[in-house]
PDB file of N, CA and C in Angstrom:
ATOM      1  N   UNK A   1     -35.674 102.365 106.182  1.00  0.00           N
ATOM      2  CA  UNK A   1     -34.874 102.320 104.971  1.00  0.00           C
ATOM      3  C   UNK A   1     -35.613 101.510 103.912  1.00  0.00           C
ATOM      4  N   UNK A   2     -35.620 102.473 102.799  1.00  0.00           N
ATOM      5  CA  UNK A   2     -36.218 101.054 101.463  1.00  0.00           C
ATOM      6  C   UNK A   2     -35.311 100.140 100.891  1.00  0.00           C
ATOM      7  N   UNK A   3     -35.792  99.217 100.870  1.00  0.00           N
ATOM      8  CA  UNK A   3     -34.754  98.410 100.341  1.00  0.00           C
ATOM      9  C   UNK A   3     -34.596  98.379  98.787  1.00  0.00           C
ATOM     10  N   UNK A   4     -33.608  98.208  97.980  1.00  0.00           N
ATOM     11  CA  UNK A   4     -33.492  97.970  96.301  1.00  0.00           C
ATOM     12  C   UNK A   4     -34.185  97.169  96.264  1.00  0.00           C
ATOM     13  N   UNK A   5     -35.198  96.637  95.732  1.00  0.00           N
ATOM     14  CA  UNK A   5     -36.195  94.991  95.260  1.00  0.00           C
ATOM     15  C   UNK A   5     -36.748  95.664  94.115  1.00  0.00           C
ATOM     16  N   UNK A   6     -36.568  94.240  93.480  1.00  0.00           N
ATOM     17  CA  UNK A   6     -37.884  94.860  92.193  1.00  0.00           C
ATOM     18  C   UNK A   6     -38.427  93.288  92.071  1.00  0.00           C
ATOM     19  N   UNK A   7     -39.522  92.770  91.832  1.00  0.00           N
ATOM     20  CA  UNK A   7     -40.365  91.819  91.126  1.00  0.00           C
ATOM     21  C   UNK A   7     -40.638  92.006  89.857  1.00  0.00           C
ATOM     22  N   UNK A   8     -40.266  90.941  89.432  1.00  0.00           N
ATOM     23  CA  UNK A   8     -40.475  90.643  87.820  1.00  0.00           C
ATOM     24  C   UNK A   8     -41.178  89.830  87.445  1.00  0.00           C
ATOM     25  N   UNK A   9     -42.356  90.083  86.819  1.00  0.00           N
ATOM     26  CA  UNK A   9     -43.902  89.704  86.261  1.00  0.00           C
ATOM     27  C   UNK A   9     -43.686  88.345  86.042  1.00  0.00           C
ATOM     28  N   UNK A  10     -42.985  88.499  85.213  1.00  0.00           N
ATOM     29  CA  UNK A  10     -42.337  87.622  84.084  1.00  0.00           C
ATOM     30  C   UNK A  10     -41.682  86.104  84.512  1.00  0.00           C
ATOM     31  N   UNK A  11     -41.116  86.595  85.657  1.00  0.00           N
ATOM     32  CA  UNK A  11     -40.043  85.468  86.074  1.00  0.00           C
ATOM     33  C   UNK A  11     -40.812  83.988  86.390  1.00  0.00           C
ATOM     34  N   UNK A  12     -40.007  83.100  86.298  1.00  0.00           N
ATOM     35  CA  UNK A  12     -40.647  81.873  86.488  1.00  0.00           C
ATOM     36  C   UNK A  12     -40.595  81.927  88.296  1.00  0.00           C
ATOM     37  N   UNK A  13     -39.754  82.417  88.764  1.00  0.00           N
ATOM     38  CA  UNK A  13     -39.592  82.103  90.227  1.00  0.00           C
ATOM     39  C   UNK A  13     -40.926  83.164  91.116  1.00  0.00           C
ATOM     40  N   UNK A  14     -41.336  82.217  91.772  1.00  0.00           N
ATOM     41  CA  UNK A  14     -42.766  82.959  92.471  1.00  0.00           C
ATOM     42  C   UNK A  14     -42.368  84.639  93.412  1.00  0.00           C
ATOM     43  N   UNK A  15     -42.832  85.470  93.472  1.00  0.00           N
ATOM     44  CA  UNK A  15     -42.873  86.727  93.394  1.00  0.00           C
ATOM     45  C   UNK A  15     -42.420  86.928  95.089  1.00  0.00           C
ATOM     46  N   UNK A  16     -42.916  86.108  96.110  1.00  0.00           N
ATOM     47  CA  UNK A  16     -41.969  86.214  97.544  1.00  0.00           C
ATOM     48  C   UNK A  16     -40.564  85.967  97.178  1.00  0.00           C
ATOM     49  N   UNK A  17     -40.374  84.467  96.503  1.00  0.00           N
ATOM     50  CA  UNK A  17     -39.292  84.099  96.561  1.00  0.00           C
ATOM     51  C   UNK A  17     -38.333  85.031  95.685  1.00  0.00           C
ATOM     52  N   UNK A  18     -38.560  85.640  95.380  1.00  0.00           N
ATOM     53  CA  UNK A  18     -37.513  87.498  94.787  1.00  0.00           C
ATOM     54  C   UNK A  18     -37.519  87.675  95.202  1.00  0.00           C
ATOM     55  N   UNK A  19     -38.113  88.301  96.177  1.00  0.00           N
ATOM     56  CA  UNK A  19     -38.162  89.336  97.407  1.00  0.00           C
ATOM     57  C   UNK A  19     -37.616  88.735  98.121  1.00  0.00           C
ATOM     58  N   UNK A  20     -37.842  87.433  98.777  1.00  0.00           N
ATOM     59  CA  UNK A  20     -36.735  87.122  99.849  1.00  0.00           C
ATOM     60  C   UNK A  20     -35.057  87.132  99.797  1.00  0.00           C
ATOM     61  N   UNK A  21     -35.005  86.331  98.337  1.00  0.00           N
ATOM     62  CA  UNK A  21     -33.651  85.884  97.851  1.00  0.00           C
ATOM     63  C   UNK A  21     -32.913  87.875  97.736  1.00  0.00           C
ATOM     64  N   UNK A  22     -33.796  88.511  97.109  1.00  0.00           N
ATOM     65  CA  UNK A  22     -33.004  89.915  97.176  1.00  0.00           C
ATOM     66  C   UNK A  22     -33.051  90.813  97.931  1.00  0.00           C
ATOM     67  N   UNK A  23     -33.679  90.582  99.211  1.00  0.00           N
ATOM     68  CA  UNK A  23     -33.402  91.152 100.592  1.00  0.00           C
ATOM     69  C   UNK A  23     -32.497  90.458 101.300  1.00  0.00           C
ATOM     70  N   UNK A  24     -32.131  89.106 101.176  1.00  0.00           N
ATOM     71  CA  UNK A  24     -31.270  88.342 101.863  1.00  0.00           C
ATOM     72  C   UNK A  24     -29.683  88.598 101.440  1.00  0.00           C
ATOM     73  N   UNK A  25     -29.976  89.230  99.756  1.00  0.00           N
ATOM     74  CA  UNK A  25     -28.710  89.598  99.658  1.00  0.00           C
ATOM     75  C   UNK A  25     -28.219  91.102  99.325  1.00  0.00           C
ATOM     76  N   UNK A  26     -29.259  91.866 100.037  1.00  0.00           N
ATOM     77  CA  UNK A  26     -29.375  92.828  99.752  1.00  0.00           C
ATOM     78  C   UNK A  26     -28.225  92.871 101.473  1.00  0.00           C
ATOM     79  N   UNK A  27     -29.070  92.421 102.482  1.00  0.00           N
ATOM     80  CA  UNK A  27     -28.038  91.803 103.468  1.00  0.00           C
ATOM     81  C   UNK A  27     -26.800  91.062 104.011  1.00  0.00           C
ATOM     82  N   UNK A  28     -26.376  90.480 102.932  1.00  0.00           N
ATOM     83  CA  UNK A  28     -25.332  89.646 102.404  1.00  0.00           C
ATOM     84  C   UNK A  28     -24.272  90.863 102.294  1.00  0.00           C
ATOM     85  N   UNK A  29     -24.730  91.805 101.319  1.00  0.00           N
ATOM     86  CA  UNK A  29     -23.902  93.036 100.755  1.00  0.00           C
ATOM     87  C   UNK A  29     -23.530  94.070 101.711  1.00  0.00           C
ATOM     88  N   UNK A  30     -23.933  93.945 102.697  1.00  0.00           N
ATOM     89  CA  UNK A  30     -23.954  95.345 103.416  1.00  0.00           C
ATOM     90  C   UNK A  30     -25.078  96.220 103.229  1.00  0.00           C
ATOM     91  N   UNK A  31     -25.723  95.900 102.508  1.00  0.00           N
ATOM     92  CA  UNK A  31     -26.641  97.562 102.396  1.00  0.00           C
ATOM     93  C   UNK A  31     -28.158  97.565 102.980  1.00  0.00           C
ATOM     94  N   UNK A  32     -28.039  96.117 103.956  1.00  0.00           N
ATOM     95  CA  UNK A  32     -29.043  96.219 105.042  1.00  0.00           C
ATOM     96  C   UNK A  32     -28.556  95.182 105.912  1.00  0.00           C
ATOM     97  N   UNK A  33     -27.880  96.354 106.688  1.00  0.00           N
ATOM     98  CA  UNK A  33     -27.325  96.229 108.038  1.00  0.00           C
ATOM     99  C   UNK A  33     -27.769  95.760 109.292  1.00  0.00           C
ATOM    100  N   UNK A  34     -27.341  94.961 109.978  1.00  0.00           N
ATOM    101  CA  UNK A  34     -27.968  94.170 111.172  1.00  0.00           C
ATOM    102  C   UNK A  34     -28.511  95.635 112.035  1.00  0.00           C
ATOM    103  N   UNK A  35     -30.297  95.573 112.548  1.00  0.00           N
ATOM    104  CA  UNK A  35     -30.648  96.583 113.384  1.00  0.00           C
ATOM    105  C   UNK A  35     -31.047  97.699 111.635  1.00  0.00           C
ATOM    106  N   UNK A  36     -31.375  97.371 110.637  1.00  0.00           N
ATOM    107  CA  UNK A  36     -31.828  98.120 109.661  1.00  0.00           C
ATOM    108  C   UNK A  36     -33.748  97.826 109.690  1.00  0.00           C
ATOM    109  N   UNK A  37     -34.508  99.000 110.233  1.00  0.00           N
ATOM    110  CA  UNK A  37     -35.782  98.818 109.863  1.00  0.00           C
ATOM    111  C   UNK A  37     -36.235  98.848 108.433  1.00  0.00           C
ATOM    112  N   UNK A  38     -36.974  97.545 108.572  1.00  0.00           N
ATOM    113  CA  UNK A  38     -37.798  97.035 107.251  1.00  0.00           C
ATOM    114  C   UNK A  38     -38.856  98.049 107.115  1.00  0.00           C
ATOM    115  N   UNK A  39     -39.314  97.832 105.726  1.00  0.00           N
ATOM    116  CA  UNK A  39     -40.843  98.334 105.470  1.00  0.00           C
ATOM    117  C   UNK A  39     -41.695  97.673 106.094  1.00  0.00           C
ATOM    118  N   UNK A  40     -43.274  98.390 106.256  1.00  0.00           N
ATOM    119  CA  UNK A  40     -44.238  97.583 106.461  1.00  0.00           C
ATOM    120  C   UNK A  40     -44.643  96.337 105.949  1.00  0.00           C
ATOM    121  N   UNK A  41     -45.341  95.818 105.663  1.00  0.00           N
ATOM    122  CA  UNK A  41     -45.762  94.316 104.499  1.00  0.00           C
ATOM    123  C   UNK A  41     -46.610  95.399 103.716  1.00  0.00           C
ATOM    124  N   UNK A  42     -47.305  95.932 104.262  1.00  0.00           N
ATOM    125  CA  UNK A  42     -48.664  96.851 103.241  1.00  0.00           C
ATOM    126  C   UNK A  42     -47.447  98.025 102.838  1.00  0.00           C
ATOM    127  N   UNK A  43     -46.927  98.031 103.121  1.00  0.00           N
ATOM    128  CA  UNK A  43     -45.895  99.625 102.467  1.00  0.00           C
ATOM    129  C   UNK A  43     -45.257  98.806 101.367  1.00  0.00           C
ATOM    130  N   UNK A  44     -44.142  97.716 101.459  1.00  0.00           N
ATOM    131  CA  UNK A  44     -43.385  97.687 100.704  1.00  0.00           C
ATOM    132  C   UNK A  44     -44.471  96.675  99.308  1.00  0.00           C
ATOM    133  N   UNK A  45     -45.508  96.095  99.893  1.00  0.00           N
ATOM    134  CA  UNK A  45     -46.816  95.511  99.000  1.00  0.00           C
ATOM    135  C   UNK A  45     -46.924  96.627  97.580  1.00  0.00           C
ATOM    136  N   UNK A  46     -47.437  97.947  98.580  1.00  0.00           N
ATOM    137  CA  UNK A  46     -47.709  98.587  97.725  1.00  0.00           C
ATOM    138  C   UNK A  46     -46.818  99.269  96.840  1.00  0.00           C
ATOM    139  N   UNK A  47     -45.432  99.455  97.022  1.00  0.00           N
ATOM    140  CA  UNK A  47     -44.049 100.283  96.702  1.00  0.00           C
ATOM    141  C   UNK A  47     -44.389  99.039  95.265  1.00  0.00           C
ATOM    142  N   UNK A  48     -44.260  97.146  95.754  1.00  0.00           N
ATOM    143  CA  UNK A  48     -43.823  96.849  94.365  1.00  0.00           C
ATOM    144  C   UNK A  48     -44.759  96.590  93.626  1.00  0.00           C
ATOM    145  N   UNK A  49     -46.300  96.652  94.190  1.00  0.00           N
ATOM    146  CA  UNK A  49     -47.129  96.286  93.321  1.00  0.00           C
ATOM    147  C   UNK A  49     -48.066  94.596  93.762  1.00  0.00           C
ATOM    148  N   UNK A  50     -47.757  94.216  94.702  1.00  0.00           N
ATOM    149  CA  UNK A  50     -48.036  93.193  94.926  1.00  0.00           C
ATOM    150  C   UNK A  50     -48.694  92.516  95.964  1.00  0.00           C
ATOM    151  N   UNK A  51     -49.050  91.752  96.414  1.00  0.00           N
ATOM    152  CA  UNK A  51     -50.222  91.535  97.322  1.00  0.00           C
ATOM    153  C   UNK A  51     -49.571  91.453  98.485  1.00  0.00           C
ATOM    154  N   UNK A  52     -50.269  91.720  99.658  1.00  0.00           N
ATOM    155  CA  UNK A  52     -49.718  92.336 101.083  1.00  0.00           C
ATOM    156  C   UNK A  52     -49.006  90.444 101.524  1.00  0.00           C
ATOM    157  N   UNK A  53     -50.107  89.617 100.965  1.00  0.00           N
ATOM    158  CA  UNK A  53     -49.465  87.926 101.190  1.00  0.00           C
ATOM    159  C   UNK A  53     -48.271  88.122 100.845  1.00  0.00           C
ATOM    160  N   UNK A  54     -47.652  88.454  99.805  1.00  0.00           N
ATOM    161  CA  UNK A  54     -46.127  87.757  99.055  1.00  0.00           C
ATOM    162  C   UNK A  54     -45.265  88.279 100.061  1.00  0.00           C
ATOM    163  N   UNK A  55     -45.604  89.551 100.189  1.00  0.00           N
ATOM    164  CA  UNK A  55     -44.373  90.113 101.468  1.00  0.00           C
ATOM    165  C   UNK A  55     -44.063  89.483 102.274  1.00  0.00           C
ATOM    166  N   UNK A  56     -45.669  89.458 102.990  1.00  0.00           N
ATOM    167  CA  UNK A  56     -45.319  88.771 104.484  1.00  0.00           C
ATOM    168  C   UNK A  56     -44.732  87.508 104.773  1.00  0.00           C
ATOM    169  N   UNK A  57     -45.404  86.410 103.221  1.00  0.00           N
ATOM    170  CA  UNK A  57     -44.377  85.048 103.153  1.00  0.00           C
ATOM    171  C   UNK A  57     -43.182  85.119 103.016  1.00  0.00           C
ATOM    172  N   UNK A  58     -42.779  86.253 102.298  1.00  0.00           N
ATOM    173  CA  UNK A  58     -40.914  86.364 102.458  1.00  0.00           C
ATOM    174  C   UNK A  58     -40.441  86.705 103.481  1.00  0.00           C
ATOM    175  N   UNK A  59     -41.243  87.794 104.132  1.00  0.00           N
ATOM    176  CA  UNK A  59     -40.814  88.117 105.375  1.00  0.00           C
ATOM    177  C   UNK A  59     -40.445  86.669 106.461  1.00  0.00           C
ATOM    178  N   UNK A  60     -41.830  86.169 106.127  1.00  0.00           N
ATOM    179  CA  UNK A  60     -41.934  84.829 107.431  1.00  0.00           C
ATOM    180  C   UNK A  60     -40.882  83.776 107.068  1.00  0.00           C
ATOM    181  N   UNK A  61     -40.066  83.923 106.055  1.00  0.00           N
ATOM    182  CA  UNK A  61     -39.451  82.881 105.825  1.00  0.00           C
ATOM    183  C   UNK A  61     -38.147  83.534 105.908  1.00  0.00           C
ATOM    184  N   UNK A  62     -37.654  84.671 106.116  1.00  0.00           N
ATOM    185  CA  UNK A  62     -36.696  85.230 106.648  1.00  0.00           C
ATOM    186  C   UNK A  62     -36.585  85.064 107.793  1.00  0.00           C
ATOM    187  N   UNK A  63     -37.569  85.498 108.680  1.00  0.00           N
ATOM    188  CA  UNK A  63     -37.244  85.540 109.854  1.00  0.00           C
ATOM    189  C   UNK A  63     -37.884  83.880 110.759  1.00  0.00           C
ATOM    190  N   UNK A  64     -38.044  82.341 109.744  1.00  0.00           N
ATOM    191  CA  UNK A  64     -37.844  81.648 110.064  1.00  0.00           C
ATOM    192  C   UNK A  64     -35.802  80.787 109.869  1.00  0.00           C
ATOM    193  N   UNK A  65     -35.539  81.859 109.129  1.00  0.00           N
ATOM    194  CA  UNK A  65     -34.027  81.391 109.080  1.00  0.00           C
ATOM    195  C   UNK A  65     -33.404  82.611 109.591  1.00  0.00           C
ATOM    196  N   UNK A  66     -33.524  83.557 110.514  1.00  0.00           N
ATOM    197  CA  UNK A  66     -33.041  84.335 111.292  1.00  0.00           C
ATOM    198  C   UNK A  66     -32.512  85.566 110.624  1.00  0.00           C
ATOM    199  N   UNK A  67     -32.881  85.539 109.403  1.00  0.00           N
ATOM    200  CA  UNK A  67     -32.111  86.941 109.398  1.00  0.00           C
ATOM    201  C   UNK A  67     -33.171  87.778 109.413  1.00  0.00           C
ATOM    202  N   UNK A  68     -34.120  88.092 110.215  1.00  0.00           N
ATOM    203  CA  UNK A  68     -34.803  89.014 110.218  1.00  0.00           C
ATOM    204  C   UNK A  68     -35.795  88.880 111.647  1.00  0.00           C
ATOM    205  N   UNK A  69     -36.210  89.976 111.739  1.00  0.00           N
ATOM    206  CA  UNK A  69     -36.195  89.533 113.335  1.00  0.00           C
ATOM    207  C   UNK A  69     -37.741  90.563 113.815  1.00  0.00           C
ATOM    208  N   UNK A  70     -39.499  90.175 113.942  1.00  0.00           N
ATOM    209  CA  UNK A  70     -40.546  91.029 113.592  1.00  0.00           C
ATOM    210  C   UNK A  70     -40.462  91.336 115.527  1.00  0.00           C
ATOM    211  N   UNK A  71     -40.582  92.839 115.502  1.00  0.00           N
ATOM    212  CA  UNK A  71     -40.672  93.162 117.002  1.00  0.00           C
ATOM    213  C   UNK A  71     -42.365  93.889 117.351  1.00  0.00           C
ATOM    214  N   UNK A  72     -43.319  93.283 116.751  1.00  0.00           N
ATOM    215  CA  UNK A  72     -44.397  94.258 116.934  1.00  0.00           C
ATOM    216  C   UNK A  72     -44.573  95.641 116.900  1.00  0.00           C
ATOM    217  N   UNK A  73     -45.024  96.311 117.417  1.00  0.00           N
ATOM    218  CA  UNK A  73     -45.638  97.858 117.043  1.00  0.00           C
ATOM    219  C   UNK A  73     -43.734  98.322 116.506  1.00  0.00           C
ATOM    220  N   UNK A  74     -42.869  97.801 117.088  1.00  0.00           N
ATOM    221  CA  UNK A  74     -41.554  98.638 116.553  1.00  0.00           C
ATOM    222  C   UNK A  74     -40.961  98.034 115.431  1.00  0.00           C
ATOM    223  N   UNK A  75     -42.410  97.275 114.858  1.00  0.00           N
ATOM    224  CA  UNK A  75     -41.554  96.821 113.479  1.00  0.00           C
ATOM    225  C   UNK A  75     -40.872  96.181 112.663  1.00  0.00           C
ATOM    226  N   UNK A  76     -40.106  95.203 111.906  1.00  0.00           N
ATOM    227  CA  UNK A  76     -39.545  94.509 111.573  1.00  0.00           C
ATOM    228  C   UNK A  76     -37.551  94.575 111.093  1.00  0.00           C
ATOM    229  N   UNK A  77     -36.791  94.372 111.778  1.00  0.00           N
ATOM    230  CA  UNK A  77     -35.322  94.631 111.445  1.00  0.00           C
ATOM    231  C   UNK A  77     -34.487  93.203 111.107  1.00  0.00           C
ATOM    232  N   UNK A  78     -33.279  93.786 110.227  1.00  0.00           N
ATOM    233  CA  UNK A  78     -32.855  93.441 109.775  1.00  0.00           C
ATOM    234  C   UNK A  78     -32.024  92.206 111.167  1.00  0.00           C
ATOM    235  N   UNK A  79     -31.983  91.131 111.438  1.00  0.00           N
ATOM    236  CA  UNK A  79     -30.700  90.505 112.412  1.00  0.00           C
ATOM    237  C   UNK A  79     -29.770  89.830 111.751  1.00  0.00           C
ATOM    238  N   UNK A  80     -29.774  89.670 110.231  1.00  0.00           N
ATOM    239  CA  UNK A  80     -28.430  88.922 109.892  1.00  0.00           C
ATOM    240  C   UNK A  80     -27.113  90.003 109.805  1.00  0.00           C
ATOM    241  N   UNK A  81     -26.279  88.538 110.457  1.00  0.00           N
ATOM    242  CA  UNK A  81     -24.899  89.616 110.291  1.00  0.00           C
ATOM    243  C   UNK A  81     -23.710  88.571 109.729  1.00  0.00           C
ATOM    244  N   UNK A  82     -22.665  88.735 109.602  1.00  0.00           N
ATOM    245  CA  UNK A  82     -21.656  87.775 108.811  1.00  0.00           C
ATOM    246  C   UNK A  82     -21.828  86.112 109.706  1.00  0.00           C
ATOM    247  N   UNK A  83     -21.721  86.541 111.073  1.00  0.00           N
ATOM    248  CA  UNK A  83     -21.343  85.065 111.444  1.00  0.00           C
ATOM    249  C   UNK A  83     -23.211  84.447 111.774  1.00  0.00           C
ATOM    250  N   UNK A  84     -24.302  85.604 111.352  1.00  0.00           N
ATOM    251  CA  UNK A  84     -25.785  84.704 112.003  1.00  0.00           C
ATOM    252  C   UNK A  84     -25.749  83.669 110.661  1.00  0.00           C
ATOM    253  N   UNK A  85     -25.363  83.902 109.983  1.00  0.00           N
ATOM    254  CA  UNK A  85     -25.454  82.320 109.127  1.00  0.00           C
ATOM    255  C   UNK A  85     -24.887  81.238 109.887  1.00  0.00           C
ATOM    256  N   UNK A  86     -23.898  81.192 110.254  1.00  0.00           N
ATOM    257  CA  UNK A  86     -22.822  80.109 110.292  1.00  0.00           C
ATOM    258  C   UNK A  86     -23.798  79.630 111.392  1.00  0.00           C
ATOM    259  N   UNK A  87     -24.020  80.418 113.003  1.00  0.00           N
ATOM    260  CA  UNK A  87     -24.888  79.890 113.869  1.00  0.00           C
ATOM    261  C   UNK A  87     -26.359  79.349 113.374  1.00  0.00           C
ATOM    262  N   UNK A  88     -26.914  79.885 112.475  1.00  0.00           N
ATOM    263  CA  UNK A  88     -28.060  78.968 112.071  1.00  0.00           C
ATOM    264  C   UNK A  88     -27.281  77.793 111.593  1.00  0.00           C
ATOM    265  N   UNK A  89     -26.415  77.046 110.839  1.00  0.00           N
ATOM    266  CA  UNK A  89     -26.226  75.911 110.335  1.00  0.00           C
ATOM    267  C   UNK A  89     -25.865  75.576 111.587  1.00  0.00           C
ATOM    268  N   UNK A  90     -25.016  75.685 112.541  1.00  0.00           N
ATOM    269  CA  UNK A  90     -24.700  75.058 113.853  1.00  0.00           C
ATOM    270  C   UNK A  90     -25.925  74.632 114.439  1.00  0.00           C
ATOM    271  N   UNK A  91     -26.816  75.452 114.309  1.00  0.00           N
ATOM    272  CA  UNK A  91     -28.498  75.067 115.359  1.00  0.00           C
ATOM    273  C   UNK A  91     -28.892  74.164 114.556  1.00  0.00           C
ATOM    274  N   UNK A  92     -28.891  74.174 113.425  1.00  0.00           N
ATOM    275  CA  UNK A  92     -29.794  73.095 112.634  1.00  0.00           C
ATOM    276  C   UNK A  92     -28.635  71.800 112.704  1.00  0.00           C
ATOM    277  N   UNK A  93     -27.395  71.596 112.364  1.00  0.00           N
ATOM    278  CA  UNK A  93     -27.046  70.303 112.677  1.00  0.00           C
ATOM    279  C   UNK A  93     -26.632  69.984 113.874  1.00  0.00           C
ATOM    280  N   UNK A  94     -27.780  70.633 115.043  1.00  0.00           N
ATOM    281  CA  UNK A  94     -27.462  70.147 116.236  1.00  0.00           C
ATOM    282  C   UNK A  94     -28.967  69.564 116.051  1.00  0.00           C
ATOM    283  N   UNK A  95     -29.791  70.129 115.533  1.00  0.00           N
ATOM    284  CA  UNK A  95     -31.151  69.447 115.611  1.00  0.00           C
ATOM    285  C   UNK A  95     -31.089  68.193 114.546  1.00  0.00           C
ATOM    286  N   UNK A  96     -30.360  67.992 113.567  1.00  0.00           N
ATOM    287  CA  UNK A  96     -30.218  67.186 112.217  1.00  0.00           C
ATOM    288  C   UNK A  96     -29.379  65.960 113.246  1.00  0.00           C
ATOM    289  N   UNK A  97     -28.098  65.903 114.093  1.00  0.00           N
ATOM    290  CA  UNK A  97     -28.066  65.068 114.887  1.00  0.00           C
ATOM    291  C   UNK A  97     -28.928  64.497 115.930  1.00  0.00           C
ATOM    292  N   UNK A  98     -29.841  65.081 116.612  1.00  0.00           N
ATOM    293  CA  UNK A  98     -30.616  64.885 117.211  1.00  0.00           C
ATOM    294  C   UNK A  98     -31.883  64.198 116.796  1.00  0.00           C
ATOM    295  N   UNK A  99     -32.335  64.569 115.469  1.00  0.00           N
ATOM    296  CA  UNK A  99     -33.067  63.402 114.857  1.00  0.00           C
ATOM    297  C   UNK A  99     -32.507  62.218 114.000  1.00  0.00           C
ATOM    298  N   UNK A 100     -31.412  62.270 114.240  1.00  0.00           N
ATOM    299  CA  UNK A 100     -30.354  60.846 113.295  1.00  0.00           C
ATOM    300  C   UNK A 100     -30.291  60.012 114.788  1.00  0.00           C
ATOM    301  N   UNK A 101     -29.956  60.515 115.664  1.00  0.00           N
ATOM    302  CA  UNK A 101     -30.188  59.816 116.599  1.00  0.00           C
ATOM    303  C   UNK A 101     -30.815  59.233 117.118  1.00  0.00           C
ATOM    304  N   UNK A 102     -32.170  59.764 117.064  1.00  0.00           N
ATOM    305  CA  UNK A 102     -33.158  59.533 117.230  1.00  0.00           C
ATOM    306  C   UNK A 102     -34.440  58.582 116.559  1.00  0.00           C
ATOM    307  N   UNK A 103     -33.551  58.366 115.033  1.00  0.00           N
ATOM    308  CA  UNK A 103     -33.933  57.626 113.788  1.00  0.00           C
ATOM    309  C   UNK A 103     -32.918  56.188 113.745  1.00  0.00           C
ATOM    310  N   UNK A 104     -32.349  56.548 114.811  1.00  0.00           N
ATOM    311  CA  UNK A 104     -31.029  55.307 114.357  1.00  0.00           C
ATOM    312  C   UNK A 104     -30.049  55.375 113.089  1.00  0.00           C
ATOM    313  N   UNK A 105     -30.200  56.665 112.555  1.00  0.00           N
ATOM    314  CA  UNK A 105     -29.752  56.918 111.294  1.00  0.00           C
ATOM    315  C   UNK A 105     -27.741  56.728 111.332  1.00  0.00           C
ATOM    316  N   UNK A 106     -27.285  55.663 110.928  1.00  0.00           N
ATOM    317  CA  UNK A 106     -25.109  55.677 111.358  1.00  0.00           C
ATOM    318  C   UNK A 106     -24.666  57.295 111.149  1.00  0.00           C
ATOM    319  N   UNK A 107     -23.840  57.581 112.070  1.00  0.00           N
ATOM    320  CA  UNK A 107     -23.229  58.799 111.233  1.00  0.00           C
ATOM    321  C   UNK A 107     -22.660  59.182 109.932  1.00  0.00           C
ATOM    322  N   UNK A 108     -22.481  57.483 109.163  1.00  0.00           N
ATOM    323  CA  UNK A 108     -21.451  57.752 108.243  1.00  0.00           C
ATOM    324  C   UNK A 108     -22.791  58.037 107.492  1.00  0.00           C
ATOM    325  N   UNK A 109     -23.953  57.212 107.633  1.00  0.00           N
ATOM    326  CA  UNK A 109     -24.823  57.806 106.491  1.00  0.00           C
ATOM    327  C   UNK A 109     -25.147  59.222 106.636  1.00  0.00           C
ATOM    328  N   UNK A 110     -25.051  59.677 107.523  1.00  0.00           N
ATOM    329  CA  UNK A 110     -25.881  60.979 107.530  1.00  0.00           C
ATOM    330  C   UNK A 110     -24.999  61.844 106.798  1.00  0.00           C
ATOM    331  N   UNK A 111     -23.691  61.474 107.585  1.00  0.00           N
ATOM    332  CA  UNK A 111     -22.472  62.618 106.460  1.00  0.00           C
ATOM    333  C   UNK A 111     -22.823  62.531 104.723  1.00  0.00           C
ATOM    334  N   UNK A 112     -22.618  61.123 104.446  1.00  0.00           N
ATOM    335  CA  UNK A 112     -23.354  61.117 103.014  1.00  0.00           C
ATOM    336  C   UNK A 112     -24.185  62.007 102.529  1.00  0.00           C
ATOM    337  N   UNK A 113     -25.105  62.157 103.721  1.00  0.00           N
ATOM    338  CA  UNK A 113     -26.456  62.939 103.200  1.00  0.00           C
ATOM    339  C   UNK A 113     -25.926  64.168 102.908  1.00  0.00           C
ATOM    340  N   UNK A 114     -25.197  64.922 104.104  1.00  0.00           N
ATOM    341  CA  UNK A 114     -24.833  65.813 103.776  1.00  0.00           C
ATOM    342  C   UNK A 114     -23.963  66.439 102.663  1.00  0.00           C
ATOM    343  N   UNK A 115     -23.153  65.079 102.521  1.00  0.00           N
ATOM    344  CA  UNK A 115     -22.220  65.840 100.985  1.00  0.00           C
ATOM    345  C   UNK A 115     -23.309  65.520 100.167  1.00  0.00           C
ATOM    346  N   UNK A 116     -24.224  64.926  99.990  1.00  0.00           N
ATOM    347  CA  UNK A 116     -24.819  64.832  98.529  1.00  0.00           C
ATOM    348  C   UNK A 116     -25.648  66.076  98.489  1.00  0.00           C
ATOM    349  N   UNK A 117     -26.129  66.732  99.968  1.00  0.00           N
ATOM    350  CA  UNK A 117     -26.589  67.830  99.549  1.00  0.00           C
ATOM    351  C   UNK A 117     -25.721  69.174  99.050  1.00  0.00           C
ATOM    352  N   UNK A 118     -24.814  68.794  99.898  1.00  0.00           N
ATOM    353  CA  UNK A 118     -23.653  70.077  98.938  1.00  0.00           C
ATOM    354  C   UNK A 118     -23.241  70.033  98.075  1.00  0.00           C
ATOM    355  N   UNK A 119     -23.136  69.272  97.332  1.00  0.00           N
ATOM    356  CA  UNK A 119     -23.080  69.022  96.216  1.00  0.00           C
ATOM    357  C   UNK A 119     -23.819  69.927  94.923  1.00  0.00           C
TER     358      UNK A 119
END
């Protein structure tokens, strides 16, 4: 399946980081469905015009936050689904406790940390 993406010359934001942010919500939307095969890196490179690198860094940074999942010769698919977000934040503040712990960091500070990042 191709995905909708376009890169814009122009934009201040670096040319993966489009591509990731609008495949991620191209996934968000429904219209790339958990188990949806990706393009190649050299296919969809060449579809927008852009160097086979930018892909693959969006790619790699997708499928370092799970929604995307590279299976060798069969290719690269889509794995986010409504609740794989929520389980990535569960994995990461099981690892984010685990180094507060490990730092001596109080809980109350760490919560801090956390609202100031949601914020």
């Amino acid at each position: 399946m191709e995905p909708n993406v376009r890169i814009e010359p122009a934009s201040p934001v670096p040319p993966f980081e489009q591509l990731r942010a609008q495949l991620l919500d191209r996934m968000r939307e429904g219209e790339l469905p958990a188990g949806t095969r990706l393009p190649t890196v050299r296919h969809l490179a060449a579809d927008l015009g852009v160097a086979p690198g930018t892909v693959a860094r969006a790619y790699k940074e997708l499928e370092a936050a799970g929604a995307i999942e590279t299976r060798g010769r069969n290719g690269t698919v889509v794995a986010w689904s409504p609740d794989a977000g929520e389980r990535r934040v569960q994995e990461l503040a099981a690892q984010l406790v685990e180094v507060s712990r490990e730092s001596a960091v109080p809980a109350d500070r760490v919560r801090a940390i956390i609202d100031a990042a949601l914020a």
